[in-house]
C-alpha atoms as a PDB file:
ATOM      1  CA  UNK A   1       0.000   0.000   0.000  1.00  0.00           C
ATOM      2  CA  UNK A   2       3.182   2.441  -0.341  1.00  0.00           C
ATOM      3  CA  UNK A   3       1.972   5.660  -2.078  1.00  0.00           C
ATOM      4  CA  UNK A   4       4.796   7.939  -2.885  1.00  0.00           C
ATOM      5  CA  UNK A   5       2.110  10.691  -1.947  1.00  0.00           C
ATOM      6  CA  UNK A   6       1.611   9.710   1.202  1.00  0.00           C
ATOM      7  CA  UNK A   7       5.447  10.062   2.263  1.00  0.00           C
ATOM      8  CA  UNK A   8       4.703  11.011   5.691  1.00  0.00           C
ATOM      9  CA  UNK A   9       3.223   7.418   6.774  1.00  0.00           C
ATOM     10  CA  UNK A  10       5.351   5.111   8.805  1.00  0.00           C
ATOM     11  CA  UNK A  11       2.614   2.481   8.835  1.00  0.00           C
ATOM     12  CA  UNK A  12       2.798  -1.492   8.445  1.00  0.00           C
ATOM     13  CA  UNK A  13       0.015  -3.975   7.567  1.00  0.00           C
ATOM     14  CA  UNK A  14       0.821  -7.267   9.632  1.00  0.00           C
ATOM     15  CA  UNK A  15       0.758 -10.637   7.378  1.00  0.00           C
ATOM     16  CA  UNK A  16       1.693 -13.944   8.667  1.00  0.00           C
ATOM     17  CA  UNK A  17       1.895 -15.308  12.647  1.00  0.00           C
ATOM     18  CA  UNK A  18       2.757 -11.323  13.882  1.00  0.00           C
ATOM     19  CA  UNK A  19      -0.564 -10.939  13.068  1.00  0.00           C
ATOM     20  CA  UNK A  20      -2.270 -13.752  15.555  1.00  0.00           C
ATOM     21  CA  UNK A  21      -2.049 -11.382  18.210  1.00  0.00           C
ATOM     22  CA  UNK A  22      -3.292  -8.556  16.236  1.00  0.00           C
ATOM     23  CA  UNK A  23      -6.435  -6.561  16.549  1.00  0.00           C
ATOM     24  CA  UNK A  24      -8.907  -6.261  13.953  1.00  0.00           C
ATOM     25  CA  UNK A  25      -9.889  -2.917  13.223  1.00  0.00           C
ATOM     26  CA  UNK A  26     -12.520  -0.514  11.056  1.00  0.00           C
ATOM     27  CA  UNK A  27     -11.202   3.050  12.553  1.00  0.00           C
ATOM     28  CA  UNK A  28      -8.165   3.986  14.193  1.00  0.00           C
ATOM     29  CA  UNK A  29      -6.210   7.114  15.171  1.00  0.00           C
ATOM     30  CA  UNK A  30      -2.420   7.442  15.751  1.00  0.00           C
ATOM     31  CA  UNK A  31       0.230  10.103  16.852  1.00  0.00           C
ATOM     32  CA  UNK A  32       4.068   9.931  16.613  1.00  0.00           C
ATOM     33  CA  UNK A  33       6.732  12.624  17.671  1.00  0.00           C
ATOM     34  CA  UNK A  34      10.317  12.660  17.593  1.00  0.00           C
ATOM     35  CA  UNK A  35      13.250  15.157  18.619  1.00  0.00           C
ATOM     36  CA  UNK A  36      16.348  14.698  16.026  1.00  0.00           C
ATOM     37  CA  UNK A  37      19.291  16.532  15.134  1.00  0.00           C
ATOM     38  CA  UNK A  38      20.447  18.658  12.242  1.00  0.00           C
ATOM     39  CA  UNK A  39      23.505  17.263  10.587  1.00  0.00           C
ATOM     40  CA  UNK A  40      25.366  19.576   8.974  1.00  0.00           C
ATOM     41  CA  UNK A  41      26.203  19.554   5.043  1.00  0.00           C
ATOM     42  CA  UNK A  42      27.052  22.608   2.653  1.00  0.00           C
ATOM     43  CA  UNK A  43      24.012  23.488   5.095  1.00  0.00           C
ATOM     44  CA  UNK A  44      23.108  23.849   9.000  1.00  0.00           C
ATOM     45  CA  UNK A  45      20.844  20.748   8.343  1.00  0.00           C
ATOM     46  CA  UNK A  46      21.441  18.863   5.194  1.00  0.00           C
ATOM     47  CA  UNK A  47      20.222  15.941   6.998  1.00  0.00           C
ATOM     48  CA  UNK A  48      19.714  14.383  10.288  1.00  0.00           C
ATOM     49  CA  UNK A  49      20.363  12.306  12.876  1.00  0.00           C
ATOM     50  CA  UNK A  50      18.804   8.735  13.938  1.00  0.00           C
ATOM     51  CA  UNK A  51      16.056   9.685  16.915  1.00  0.00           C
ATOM     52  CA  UNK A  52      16.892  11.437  19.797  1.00  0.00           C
ATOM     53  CA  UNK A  53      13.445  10.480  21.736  1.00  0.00           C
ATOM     54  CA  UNK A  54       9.969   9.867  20.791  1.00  0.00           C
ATOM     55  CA  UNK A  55       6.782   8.851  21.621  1.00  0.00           C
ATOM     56  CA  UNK A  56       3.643   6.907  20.242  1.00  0.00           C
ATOM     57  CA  UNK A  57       0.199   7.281  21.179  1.00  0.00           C
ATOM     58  CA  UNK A  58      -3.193   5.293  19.845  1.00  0.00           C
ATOM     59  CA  UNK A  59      -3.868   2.101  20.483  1.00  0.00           C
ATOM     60  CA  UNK A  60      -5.697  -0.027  17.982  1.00  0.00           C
ATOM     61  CA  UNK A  61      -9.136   0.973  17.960  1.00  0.00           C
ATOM     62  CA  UNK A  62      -9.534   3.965  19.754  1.00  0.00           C
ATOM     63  CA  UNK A  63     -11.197   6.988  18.489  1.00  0.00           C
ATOM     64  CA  UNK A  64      -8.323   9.568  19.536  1.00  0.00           C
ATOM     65  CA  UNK A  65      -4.015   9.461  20.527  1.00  0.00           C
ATOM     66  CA  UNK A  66      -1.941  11.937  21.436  1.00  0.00           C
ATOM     67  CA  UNK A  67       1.878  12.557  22.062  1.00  0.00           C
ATOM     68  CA  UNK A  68       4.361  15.090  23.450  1.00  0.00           C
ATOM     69  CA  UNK A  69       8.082  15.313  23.965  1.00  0.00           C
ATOM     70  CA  UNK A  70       9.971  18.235  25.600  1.00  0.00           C
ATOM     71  CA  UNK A  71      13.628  18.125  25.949  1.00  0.00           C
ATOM     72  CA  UNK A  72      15.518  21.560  27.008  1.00  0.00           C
ATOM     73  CA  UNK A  73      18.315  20.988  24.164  1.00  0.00           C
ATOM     74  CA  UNK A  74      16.127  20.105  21.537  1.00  0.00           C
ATOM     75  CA  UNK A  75      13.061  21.622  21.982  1.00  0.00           C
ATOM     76  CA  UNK A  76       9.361  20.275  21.837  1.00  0.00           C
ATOM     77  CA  UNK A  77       6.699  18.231  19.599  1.00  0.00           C
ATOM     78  CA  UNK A  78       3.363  17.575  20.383  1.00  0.00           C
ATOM     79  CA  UNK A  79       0.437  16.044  18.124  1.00  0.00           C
ATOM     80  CA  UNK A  80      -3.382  15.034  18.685  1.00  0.00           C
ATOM     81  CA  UNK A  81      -6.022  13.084  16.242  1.00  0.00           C
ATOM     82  CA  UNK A  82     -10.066  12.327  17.129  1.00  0.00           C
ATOM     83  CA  UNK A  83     -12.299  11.424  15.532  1.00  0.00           C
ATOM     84  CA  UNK A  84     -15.910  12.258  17.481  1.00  0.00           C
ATOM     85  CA  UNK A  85     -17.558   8.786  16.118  1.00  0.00           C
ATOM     86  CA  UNK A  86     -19.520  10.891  12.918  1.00  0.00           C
ATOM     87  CA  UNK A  87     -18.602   9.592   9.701  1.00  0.00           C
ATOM     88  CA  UNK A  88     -15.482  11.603   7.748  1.00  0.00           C
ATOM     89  CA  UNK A  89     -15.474  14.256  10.700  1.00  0.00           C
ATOM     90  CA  UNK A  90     -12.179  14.611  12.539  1.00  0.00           C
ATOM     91  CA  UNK A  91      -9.283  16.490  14.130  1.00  0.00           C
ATOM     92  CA  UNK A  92      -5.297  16.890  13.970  1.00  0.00           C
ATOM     93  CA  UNK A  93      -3.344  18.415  15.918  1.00  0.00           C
ATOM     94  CA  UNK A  94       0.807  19.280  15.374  1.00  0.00           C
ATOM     95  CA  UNK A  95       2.727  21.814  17.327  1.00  0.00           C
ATOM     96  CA  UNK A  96       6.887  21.493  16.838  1.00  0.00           C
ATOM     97  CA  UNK A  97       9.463  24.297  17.771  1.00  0.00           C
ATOM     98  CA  UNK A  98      13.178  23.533  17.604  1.00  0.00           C
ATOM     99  CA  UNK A  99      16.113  24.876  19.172  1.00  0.00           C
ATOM    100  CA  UNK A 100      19.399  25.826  17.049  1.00  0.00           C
ATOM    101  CA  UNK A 101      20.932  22.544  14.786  1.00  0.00           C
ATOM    102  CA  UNK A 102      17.664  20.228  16.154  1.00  0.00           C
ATOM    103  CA  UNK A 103      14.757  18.854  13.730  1.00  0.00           C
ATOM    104  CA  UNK A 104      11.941  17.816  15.578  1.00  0.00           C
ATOM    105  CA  UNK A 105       8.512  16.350  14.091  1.00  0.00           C
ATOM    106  CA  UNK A 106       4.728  15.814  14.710  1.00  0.00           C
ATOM    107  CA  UNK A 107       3.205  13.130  12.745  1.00  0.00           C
ATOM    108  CA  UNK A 108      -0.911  11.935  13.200  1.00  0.00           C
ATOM    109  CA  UNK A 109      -3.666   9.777  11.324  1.00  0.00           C
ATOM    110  CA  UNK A 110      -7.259   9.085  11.261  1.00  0.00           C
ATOM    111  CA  UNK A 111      -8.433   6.105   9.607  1.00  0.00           C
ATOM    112  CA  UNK A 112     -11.963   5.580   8.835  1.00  0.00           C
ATOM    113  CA  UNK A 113     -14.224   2.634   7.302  1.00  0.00           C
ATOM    114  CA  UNK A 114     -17.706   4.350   5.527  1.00  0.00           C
ATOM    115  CA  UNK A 115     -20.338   1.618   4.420  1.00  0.00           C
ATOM    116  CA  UNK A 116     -23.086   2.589   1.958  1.00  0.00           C
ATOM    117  CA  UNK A 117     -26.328   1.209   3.911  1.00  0.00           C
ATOM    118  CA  UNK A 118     -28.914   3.188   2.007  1.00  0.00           C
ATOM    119  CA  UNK A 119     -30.577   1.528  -0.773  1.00  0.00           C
ATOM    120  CA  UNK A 120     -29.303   4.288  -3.606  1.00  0.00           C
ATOM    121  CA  UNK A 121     -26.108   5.565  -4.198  1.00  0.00           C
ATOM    122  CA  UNK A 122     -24.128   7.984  -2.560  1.00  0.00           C
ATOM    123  CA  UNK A 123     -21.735  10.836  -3.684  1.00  0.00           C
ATOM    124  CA  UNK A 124     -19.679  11.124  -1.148  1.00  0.00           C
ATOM    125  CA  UNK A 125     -17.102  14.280  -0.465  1.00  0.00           C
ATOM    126  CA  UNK A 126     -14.976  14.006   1.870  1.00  0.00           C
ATOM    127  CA  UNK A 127     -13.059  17.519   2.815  1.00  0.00           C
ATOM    128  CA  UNK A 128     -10.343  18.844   4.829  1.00  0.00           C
ATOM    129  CA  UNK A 129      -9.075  22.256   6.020  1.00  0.00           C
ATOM    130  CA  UNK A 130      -5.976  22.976   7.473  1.00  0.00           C
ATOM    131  CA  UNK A 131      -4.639  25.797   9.207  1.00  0.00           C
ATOM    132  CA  UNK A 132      -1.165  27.000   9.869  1.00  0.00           C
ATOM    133  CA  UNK A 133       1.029  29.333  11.550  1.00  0.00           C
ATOM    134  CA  UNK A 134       4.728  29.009  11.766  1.00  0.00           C
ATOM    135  CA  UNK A 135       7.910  30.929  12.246  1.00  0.00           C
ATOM    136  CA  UNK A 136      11.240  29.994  10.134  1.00  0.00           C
ATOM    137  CA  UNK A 137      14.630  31.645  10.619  1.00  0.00           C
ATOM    138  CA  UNK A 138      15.764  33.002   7.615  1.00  0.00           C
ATOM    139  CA  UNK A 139      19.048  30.787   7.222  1.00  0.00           C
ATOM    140  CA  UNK A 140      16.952  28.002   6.314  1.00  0.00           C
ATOM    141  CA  UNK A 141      16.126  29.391   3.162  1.00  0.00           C
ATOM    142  CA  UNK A 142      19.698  27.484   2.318  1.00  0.00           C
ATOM    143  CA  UNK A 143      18.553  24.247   3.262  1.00  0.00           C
ATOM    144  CA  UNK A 144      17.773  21.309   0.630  1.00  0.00           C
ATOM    145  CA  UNK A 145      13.987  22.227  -0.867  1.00  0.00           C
ATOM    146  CA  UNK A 146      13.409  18.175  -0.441  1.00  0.00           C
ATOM    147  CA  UNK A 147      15.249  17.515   2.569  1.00  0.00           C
ATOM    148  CA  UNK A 148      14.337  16.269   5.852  1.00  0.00           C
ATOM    149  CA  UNK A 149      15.813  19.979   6.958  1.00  0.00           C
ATOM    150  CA  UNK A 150      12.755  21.425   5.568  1.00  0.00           C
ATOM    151  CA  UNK A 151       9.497  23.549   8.378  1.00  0.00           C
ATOM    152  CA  UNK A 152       6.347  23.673   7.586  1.00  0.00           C
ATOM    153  CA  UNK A 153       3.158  21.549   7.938  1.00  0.00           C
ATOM    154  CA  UNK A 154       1.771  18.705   5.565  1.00  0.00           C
ATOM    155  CA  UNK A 155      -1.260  16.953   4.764  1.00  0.00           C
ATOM    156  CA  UNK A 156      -2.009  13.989   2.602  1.00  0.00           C
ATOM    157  CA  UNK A 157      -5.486  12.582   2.496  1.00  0.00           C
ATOM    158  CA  UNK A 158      -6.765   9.111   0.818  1.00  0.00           C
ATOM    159  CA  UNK A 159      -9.511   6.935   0.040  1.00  0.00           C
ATOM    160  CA  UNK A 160      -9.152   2.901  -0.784  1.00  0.00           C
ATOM    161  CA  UNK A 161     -11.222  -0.080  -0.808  1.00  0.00           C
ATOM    162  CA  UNK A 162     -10.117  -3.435   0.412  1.00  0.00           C
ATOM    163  CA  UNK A 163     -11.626  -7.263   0.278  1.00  0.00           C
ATOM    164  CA  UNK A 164     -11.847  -7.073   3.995  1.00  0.00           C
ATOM    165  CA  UNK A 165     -13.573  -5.092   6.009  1.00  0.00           C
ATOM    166  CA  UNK A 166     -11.073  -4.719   9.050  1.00  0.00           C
ATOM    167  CA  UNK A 167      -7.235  -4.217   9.098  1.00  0.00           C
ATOM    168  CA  UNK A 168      -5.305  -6.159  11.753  1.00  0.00           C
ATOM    169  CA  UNK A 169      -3.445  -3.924  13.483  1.00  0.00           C
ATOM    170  CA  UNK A 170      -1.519  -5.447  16.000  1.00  0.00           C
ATOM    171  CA  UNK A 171      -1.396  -4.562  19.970  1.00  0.00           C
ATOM    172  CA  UNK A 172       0.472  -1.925  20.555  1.00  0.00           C
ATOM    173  CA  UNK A 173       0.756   1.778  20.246  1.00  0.00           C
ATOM    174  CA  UNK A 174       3.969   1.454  18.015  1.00  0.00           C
ATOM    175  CA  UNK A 175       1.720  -1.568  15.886  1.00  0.00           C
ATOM    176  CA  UNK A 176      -0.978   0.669  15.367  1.00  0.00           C
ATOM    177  CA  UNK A 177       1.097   3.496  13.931  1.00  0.00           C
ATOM    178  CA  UNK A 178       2.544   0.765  11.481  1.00  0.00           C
ATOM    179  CA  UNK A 179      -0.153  -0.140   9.459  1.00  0.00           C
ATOM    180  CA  UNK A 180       0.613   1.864   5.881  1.00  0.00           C
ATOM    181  CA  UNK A 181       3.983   0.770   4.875  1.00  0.00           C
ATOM    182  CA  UNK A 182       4.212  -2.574   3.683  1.00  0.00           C
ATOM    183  CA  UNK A 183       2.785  -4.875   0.995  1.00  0.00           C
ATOM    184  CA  UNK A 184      -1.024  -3.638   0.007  1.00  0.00           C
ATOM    185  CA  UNK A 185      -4.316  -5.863   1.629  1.00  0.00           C
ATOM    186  CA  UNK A 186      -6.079  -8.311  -0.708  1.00  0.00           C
ATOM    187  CA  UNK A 187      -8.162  -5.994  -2.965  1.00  0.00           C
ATOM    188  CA  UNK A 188      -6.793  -2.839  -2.227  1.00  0.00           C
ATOM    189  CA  UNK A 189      -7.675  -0.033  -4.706  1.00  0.00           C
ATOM    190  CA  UNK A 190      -6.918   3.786  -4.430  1.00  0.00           C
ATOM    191  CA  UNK A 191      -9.726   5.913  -4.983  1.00  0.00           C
ATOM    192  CA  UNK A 192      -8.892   8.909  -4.747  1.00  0.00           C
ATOM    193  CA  UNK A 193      -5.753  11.234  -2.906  1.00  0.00           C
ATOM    194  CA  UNK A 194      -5.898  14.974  -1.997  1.00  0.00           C
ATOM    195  CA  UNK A 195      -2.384  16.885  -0.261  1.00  0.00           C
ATOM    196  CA  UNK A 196      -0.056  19.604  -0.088  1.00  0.00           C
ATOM    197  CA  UNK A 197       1.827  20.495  -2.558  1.00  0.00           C
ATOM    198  CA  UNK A 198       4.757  21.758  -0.380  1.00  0.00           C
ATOM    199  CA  UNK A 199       4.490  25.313  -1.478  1.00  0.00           C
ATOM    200  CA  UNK A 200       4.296  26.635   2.557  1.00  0.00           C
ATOM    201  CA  UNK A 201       7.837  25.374   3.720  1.00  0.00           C
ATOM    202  CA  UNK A 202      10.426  27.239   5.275  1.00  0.00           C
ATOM    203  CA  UNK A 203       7.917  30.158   4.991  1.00  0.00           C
ATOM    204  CA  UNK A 204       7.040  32.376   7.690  1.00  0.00           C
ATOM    205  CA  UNK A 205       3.318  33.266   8.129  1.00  0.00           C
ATOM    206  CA  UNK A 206       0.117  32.045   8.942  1.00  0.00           C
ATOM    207  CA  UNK A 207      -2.701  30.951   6.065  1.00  0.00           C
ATOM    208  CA  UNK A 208      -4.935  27.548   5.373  1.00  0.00           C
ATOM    209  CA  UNK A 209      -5.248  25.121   2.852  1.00  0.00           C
ATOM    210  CA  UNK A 210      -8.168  23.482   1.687  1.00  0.00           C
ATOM    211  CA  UNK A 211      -8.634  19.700   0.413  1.00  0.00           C
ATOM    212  CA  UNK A 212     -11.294  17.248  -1.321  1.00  0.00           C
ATOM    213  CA  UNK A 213     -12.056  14.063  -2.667  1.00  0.00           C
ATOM    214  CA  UNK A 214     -15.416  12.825  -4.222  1.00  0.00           C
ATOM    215  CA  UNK A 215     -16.683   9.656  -4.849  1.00  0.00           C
ATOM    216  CA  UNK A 216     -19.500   7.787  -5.797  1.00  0.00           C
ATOM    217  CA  UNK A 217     -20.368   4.660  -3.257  1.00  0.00           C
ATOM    218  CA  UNK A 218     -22.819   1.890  -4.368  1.00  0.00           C
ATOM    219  CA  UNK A 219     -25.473   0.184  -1.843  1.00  0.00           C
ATOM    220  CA  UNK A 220     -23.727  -2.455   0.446  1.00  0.00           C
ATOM    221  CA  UNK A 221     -19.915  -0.949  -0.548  1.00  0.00           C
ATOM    222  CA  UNK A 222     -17.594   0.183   1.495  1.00  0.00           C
ATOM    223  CA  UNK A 223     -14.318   2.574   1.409  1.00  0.00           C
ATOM    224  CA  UNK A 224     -11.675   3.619   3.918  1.00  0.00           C
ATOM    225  CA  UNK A 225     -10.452   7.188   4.763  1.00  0.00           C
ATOM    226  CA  UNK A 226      -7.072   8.254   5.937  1.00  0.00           C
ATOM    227  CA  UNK A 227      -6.216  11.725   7.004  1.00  0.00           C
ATOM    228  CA  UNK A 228      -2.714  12.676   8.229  1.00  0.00           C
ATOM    229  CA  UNK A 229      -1.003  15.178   8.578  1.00  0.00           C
ATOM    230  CA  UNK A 230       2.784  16.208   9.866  1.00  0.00           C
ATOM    231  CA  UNK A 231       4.271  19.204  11.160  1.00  0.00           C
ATOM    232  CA  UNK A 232       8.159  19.758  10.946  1.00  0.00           C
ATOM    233  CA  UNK A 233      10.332  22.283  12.730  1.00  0.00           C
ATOM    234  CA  UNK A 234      14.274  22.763  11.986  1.00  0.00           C
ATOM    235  CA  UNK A 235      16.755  24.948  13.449  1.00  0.00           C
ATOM    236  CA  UNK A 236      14.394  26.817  15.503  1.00  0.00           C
ATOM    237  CA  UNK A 237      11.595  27.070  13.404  1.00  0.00           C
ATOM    238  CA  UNK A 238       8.011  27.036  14.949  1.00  0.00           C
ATOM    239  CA  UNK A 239       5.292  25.629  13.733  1.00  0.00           C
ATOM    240  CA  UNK A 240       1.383  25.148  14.692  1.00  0.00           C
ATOM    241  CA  UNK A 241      -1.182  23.286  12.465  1.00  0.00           C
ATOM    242  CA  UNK A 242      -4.637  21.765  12.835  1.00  0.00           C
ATOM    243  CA  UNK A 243      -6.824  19.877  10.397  1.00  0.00           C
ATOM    244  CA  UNK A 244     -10.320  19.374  10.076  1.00  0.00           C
ATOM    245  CA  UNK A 245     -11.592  16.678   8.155  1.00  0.00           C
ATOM    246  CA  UNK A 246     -15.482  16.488   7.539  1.00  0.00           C
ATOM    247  CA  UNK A 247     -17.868  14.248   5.294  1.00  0.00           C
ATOM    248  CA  UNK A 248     -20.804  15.391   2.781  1.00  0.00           C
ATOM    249  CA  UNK A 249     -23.210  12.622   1.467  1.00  0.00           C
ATOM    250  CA  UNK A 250     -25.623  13.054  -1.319  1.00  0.00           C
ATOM    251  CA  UNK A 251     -27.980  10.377  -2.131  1.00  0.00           C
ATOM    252  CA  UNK A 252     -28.743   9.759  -5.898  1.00  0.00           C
END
């Protein structure tokens, strides 16, 4: 299921005996942070170090995770996701500041099943707005455009359809927040992707971006929805972001 899009995922989906243990699941939410170091190129941070500290929170299952580091060299990263228990509505949370020659990141997820139990078809939109504010020193104007030295905040937002209709998703905090990168389900099918395009990096100021997806759903069918969203703060850059992800449904 690796999407080149959706680049900030670290998820896995659990095949063979790892995944006796697992947890079968139709929604989940997950939150990562980490506090890294800049290592130094032809630039301050042409790339960085293996992680300093992080944490995980969401456990398989549950409707809302959240995370937070603070470390007086490095700086801080926090991140939230909920979803209230409405179809398509939900929330992300990312706030990252780093001190001098640190990189520290906020990373989140929703994922959502949506079943079609009417008896007509649906159209449905799913949308997303995100909101920013951040503050990047000018020097990092010199960093790589595509490297990990890069501030600013990112969204990527999917749908897919599977043969199943639950993901096994392990135990754990760390299991849930692996279950994108690997080999695709049985049956899986993108239908649709909405992000970023990377345009408010290493900028300074405050703004939104909105996102959407539409698609029409069949009686009895079913899709999945994953919202995430990462916020990324080098060399004392600061940066706040929230998304909100909502769902419209028209019947035919």
């Amino acid at each position: 299921m690796k999407n080149s899009s959706l680049f900030i995922l670290l998820v896995t989906f659990l095949v063979g005996p790892a995944a006796a243990q697992a947890d079968s699941i139709q929604s989940t939410t997950s939150t990562y942070v980490s506090l890294r170091q800049c290592v130094a190129g032809e630039s301050i941070c042409d790339s960085i170090s293996p992680v300093h500290r992080h944490a995980v929170g969401g456990i398989p299952g549950s409707p809302q995770a959240q995370a937070n580091l603070k470390d007086p060299e490095f700086g801080e990263s926090a991140g939230s996701a909920h979803l209230n228990g409405e179809p398509g509505i939900a929330k992300i949370t990312a706030n990252v500041n780093s001190l001098p020659a640190r990189r520290n990141a906020s990373t989140s997820f929703v994922l959502q099943r949506y079943t079609n139990t009417s008896e007509e078809a649906q159209t449905l939109t799913f949308s997303g707005d995100m909101t920013y504010d951040q503050t990047v020193p000018e020097e990092n104007s010199t960093f790589p455009a595509d490297g990990p030295g890069r501030s600013g905040a990112f969204v990527d937002m999917g749908l897919f359809s599977l043969m199943t209709d639950s993901i096994e998703a392990g135990t754990t905090a760390e299991d849930n927040f692996g279950i994108f990168d690997g080999e695709s389900p049985p049956g899986y099918q993108s239908l649709g992707n909405a992000k970023t395009d990377g345009v408010i990096s290493d900028i300074t100021g405050q703004g939104n971006e909105n996102f959407s997806m539409t698609v029409v759903l069949e009686p009895g069918d079913s899709l999945w929805l994953v919202a995430t969203m990462q916020a990324i703060a080098a060399n004392g850059a600061v940066v706040k972001a929230e998304l909100d992800t909502k769902l419209t449904i028209v019947s035919e």
